[in-house]
C-alpha atoms as a PDB file:
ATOM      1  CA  UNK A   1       5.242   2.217  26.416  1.00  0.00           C
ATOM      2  CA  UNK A   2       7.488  -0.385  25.685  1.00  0.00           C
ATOM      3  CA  UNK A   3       9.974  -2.611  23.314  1.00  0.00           C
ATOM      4  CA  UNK A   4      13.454  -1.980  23.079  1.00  0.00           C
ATOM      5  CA  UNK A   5      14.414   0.478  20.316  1.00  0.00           C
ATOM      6  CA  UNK A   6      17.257   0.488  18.476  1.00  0.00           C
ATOM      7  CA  UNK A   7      19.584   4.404  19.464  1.00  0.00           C
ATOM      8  CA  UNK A   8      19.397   6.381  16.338  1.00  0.00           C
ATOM      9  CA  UNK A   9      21.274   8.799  14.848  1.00  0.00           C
ATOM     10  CA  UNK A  10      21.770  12.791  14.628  1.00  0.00           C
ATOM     11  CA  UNK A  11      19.548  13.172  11.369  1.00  0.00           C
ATOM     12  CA  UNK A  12      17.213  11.156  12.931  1.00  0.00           C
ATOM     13  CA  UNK A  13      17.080  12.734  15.927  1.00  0.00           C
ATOM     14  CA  UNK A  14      16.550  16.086  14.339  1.00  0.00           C
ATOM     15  CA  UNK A  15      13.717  14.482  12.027  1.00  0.00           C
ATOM     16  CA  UNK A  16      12.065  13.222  15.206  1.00  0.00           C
ATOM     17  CA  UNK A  17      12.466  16.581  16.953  1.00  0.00           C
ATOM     18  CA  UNK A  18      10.707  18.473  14.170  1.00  0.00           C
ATOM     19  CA  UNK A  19       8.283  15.374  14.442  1.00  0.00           C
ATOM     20  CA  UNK A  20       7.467  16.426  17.955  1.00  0.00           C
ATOM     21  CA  UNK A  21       7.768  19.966  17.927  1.00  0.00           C
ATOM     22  CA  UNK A  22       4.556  19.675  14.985  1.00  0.00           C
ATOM     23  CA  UNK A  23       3.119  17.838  16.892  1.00  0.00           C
ATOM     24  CA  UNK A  24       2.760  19.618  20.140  1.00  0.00           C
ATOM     25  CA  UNK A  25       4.861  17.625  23.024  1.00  0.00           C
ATOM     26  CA  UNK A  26       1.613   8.243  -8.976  1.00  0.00           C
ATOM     27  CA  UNK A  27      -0.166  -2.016 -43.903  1.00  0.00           C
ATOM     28  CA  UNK A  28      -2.674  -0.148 -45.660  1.00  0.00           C
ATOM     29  CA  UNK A  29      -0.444  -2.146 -48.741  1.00  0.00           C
ATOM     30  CA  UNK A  30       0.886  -4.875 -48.315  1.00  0.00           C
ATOM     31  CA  UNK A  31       4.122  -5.487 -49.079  1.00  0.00           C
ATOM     32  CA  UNK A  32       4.046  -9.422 -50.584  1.00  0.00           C
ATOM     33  CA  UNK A  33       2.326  -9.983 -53.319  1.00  0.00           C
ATOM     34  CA  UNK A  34      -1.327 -11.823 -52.719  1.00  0.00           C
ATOM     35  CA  UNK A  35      -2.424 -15.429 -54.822  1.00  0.00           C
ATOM     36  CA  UNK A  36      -6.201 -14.288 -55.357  1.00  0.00           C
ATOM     37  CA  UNK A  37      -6.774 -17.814 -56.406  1.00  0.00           C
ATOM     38  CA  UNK A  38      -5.337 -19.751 -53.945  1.00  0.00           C
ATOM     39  CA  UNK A  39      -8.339 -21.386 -51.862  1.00  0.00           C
ATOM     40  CA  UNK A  40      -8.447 -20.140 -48.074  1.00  0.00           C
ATOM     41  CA  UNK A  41      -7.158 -22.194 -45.354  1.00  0.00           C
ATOM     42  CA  UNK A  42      -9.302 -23.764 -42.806  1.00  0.00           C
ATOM     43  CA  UNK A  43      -9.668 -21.750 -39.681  1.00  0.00           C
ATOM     44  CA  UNK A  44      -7.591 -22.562 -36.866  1.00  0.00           C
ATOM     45  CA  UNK A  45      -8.864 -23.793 -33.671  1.00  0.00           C
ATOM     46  CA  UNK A  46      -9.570 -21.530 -30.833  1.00  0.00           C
ATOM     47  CA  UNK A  47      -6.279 -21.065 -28.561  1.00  0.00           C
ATOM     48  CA  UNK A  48      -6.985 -22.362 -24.687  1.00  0.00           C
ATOM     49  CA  UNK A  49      -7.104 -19.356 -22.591  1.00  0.00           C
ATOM     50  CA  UNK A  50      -4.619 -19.185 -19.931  1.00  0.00           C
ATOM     51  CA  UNK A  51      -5.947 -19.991 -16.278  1.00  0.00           C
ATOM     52  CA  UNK A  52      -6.697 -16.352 -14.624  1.00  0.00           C
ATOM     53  CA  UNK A  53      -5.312 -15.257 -11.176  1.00  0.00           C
ATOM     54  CA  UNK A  54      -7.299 -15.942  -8.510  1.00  0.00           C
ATOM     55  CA  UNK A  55      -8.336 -12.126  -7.643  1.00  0.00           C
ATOM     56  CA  UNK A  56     -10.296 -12.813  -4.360  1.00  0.00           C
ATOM     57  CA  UNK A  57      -7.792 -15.032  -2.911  1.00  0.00           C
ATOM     58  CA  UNK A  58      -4.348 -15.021  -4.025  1.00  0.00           C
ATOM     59  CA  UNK A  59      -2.346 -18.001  -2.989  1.00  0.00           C
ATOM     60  CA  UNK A  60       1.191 -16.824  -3.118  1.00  0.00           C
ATOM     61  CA  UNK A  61       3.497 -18.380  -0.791  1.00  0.00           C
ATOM     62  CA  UNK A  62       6.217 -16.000  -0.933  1.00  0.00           C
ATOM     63  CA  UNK A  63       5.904 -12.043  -0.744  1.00  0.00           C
ATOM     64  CA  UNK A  64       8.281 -11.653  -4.032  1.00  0.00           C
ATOM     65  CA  UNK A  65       5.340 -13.663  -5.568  1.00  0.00           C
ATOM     66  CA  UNK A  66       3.166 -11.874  -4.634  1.00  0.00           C
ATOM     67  CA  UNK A  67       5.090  -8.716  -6.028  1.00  0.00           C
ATOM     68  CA  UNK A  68       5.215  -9.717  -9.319  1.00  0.00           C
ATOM     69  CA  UNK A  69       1.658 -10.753  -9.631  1.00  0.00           C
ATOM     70  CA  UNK A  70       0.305  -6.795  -8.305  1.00  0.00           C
ATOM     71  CA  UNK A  71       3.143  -5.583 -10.936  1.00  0.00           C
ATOM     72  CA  UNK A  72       1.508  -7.666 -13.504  1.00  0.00           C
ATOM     73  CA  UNK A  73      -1.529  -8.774 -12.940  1.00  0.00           C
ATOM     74  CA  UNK A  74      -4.368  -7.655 -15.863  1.00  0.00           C
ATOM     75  CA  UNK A  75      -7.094  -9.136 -13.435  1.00  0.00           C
ATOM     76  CA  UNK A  76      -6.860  -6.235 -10.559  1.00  0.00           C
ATOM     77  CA  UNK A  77      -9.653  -4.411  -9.896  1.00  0.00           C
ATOM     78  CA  UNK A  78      -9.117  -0.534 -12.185  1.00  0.00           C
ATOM     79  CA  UNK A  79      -6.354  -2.801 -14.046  1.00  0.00           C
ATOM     80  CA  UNK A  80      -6.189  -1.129 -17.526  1.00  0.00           C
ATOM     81  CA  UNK A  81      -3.576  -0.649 -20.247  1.00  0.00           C
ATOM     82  CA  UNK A  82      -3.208   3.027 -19.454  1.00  0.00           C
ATOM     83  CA  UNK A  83      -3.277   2.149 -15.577  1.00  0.00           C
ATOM     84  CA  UNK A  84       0.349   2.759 -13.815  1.00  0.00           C
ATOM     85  CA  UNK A  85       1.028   0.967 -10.243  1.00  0.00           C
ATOM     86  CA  UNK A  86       2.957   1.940  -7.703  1.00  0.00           C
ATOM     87  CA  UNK A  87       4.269  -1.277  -5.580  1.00  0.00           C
ATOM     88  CA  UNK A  88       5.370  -1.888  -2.326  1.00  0.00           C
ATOM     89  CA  UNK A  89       8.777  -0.750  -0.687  1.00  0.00           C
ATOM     90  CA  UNK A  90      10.488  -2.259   2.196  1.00  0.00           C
ATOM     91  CA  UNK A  91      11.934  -5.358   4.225  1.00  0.00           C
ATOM     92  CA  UNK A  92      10.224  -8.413   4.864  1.00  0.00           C
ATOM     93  CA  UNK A  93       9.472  -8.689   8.715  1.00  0.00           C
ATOM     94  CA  UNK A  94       9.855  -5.254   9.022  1.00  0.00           C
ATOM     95  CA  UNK A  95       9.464  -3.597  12.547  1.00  0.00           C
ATOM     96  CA  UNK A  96       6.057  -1.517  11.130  1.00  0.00           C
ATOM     97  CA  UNK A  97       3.862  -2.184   8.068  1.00  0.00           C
ATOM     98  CA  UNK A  98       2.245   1.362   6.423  1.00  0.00           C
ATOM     99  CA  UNK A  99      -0.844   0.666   4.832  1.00  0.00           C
ATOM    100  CA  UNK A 100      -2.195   3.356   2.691  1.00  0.00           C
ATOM    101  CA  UNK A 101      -4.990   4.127   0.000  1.00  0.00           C
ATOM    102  CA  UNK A 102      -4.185   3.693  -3.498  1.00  0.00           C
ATOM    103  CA  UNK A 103      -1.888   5.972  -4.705  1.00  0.00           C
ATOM    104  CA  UNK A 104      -2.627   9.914  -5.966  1.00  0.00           C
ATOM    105  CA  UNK A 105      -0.276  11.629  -8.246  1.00  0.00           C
ATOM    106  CA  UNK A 106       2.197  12.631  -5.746  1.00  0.00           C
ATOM    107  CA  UNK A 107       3.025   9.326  -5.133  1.00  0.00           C
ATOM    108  CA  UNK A 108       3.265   8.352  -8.720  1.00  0.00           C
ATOM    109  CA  UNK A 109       5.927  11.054  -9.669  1.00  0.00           C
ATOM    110  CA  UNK A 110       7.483   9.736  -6.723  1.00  0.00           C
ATOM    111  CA  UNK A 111       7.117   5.814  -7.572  1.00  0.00           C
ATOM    112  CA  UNK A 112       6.187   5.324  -4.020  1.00  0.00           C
ATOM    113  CA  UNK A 113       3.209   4.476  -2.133  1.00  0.00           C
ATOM    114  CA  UNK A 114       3.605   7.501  -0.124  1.00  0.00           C
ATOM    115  CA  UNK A 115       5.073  10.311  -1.751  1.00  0.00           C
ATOM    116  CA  UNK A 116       6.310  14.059  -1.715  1.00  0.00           C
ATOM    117  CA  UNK A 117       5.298  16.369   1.591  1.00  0.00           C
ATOM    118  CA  UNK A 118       3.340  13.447   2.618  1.00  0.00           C
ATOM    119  CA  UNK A 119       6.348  10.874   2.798  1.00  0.00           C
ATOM    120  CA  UNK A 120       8.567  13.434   4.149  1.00  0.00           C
ATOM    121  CA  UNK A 121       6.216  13.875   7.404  1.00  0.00           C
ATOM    122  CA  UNK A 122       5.956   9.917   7.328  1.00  0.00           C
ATOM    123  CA  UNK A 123       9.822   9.878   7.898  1.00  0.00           C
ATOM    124  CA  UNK A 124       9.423  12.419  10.627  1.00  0.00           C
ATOM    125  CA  UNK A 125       6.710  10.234  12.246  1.00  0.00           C
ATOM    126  CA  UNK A 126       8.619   6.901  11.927  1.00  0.00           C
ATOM    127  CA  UNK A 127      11.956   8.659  13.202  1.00  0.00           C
ATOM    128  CA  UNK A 128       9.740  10.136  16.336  1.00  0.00           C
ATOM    129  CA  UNK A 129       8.652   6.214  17.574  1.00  0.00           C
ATOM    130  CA  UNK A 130      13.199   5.044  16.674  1.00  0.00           C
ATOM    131  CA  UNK A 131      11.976   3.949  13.210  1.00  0.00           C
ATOM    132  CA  UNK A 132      14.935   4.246   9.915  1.00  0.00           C
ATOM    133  CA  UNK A 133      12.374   5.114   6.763  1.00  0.00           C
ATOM    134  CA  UNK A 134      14.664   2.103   5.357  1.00  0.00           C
ATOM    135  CA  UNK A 135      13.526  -0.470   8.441  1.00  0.00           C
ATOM    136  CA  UNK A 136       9.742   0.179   7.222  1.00  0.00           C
ATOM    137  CA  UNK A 137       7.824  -1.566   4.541  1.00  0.00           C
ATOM    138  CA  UNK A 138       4.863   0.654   2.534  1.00  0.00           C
ATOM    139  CA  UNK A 139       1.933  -0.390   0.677  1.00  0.00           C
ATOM    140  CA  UNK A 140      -0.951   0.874  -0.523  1.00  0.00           C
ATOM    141  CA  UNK A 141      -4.598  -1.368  -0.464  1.00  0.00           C
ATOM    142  CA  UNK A 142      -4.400  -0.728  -4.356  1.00  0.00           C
ATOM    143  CA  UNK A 143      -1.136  -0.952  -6.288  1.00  0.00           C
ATOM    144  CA  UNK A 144      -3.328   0.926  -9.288  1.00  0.00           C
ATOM    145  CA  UNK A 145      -2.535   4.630  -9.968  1.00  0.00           C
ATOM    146  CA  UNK A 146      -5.898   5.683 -12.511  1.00  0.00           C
ATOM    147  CA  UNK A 147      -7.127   9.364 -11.827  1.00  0.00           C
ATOM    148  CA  UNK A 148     -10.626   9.414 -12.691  1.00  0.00           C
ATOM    149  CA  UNK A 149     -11.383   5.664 -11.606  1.00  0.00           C
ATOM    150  CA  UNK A 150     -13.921   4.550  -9.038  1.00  0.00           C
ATOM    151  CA  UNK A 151     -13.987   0.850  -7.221  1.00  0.00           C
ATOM    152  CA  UNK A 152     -16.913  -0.366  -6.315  1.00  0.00           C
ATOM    153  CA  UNK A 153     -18.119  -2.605  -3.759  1.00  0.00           C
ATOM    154  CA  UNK A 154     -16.353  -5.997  -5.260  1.00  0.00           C
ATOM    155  CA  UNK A 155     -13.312  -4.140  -5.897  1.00  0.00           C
ATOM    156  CA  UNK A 156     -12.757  -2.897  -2.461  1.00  0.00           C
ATOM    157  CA  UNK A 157     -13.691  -6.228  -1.388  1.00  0.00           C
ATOM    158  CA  UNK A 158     -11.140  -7.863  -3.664  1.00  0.00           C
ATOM    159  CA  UNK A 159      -8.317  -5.224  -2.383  1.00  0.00           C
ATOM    160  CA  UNK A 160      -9.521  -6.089   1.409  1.00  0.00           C
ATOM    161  CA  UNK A 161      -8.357 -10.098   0.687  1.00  0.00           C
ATOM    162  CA  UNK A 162      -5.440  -8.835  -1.344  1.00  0.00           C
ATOM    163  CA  UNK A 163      -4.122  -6.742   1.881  1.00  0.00           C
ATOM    164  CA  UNK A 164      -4.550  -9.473   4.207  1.00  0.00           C
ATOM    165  CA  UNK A 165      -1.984 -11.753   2.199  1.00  0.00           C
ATOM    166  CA  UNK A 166      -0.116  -8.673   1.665  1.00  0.00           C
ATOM    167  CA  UNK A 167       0.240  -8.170   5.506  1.00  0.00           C
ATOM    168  CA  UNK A 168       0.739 -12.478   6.757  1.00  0.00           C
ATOM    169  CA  UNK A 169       3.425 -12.308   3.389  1.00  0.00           C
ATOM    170  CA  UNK A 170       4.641  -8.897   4.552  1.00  0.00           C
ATOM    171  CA  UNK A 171       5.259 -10.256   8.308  1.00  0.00           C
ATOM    172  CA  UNK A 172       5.756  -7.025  10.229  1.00  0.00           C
ATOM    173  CA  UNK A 173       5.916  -6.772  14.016  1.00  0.00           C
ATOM    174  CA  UNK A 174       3.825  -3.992  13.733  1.00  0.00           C
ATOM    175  CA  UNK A 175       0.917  -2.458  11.643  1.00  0.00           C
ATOM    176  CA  UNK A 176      -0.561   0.999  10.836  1.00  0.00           C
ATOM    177  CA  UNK A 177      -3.184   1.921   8.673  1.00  0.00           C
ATOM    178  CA  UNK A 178      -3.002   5.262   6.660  1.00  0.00           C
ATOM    179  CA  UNK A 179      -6.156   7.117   6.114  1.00  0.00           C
ATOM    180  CA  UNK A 180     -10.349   6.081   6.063  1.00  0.00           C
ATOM    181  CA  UNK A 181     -10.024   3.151   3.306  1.00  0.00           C
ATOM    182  CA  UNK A 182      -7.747   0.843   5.217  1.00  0.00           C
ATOM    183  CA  UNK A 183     -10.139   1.310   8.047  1.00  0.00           C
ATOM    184  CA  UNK A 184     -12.890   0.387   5.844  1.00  0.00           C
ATOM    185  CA  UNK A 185     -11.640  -2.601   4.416  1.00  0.00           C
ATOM    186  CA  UNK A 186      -9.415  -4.051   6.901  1.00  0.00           C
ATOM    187  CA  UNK A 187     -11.424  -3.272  10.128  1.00  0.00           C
ATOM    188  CA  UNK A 188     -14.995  -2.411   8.636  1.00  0.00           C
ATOM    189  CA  UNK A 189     -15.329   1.287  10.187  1.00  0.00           C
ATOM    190  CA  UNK A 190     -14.253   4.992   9.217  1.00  0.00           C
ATOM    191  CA  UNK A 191     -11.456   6.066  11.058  1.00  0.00           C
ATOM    192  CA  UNK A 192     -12.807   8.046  13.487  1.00  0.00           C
ATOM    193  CA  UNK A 193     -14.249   5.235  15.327  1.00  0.00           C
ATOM    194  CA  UNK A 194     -10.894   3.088  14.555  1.00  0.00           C
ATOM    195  CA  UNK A 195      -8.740   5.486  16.050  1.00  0.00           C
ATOM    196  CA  UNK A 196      -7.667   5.173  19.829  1.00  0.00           C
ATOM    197  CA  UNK A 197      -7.572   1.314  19.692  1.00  0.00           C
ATOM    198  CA  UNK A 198      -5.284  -1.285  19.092  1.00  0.00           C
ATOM    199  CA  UNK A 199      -6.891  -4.194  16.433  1.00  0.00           C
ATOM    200  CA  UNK A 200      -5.296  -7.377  15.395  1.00  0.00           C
ATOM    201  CA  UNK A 201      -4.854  -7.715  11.438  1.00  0.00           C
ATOM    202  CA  UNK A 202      -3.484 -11.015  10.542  1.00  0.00           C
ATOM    203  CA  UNK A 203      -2.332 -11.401  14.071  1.00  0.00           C
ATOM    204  CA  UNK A 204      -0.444  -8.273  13.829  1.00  0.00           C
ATOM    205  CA  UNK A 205      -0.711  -5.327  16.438  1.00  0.00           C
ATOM    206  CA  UNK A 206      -2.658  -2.910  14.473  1.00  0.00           C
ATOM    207  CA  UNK A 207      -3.188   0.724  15.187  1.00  0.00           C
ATOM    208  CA  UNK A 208      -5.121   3.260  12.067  1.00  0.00           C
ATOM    209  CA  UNK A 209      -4.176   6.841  11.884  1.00  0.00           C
ATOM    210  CA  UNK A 210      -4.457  10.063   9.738  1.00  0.00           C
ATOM    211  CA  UNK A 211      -2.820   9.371   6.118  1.00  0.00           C
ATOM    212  CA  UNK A 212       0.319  11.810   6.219  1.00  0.00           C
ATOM    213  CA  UNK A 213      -1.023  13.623   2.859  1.00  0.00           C
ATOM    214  CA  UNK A 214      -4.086  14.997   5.368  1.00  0.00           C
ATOM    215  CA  UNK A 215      -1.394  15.975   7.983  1.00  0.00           C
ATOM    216  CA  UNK A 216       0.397  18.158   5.747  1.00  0.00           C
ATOM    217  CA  UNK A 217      -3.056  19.863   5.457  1.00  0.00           C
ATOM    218  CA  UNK A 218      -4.501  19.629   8.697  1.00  0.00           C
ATOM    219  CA  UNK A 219      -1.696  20.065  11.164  1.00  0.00           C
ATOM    220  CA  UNK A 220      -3.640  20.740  14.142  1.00  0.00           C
ATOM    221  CA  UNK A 221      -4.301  16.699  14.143  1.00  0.00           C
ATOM    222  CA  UNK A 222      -0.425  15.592  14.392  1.00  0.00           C
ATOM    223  CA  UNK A 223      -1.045  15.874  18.417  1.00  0.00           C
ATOM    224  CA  UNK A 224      -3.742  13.246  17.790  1.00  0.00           C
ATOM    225  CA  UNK A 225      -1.310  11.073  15.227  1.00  0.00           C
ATOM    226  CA  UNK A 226       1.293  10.921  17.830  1.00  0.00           C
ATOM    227  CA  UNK A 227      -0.976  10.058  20.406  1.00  0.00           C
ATOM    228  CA  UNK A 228      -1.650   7.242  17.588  1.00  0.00           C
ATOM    229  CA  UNK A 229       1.817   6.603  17.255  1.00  0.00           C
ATOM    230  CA  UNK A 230       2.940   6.052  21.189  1.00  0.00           C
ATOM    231  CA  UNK A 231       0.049   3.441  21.313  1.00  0.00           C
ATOM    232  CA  UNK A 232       1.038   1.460  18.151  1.00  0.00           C
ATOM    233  CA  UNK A 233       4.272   1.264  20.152  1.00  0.00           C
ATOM    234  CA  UNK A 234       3.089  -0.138  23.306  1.00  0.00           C
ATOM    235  CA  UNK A 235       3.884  -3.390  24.084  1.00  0.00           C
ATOM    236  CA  UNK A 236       1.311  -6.309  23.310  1.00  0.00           C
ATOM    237  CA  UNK A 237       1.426  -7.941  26.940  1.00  0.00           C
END
């Protein structure tokens, strides 16, 4: 164990007691009048196409850059008209980086990557380990909220490059992934072989762990989250 936290408050001291007490220690007519004899006029020329976002390696140099390209972007993989997105929260540099799978509807009524029950045990969890919910930066490996949708191969591929400028923009001390498809794309294994050991993600102390929204459902696991949790902590030497 290790790192010197910052002394927290009552509420958080009660949300970090709950924490540990669980855990066991989203013109048909027109209206001007047509010349039918006037001859037509020559087509005009083709408009140049605007140059395309580079989707496999974006080259933002700043993080608010890089926010307004995931809010914008139409080249994103499951990027549609009807698609929402649900972007990041959080300070730069912040003391840990959540990394979570694209959002579900939960977290879209909430406009969060991490939303209802599920961001209300995260606060729990972050308050356990000294953490302020407001001294944490979320994301999610794809901004794109489209029920229905399915990524393939590429797309996952794409998000995997996408995260890894998200995280050296991002700059947090530390870093912890959210469920199996961080794991996947970041590390290149499920979680169950992830969990239990500390990776290096962009330099960053890593450590992957049960998404919150599982949690909620499988509570017998938070002993195994927090064990997750004290070793993300640890110090690096």
């Amino acid at each position: 164990m290790g790192g010197e936290l910052e002394t927290i408050g009552t509420a958080e001291a009660r949300s970090a007691l709950s924490w540990w007490l669980e855990a066991g220690v989203d013109a048909a007519i027109q209206e001007q009048p047509r010349d039918w004899l006037k001859p037509p006029s020559p087509p005009n020329p083709p408009a140049a196409e605007a140059p395309q976002p580079n989707v496999v390696q974006p080259d933002h140099e700043s993080l608010a850059e890089l926010h307004e390209w995931l809010a914008a972007s139409a080249q994103l993989p499951l990027a549609s008209a009807a698609a929402k997105r649900i972007l990041p929260h959080g300070p730069q540099n912040a003391a840990v980086m959540l990394l979570s799978d694209g959002p579900v509807f939960e977290d879209y009524a909430a406009g969060q990557p991490i939303g209802g029950e599920a961001w209300e045990l995260a606060k729990r969890m972050l308050a356990a380990i000294g953490i302020k919910p407001e001294e944490a930066y979320s994301a999610s490996l794809s901004p794109i909220y489209s029920p229905g949708a399915r990524s393939g191969p590429n797309d996952r591929e794409a998000f995997a490059r996408i995260a890894r400028r998200h995280i050296a923009l991002a700059g947090p001390k530390r870093l912890l992934l959210l469920g199996e498809g961080p794991c996947q794309a970041l590390l290149g294994k499920p979680l169950a072989q992830a969990r239990g050991h500390v990776h290096k993600v962009e330099g960053i102390r890593t450590v992957a762990t049960f998404h919150p929204r599982y949690l909620v459902n499988k509570p017998s696991n938070k002993s195994w989250a927090w064990k997750d949790l004290l070793l993300l902590m640890e110090d690096d030497s």
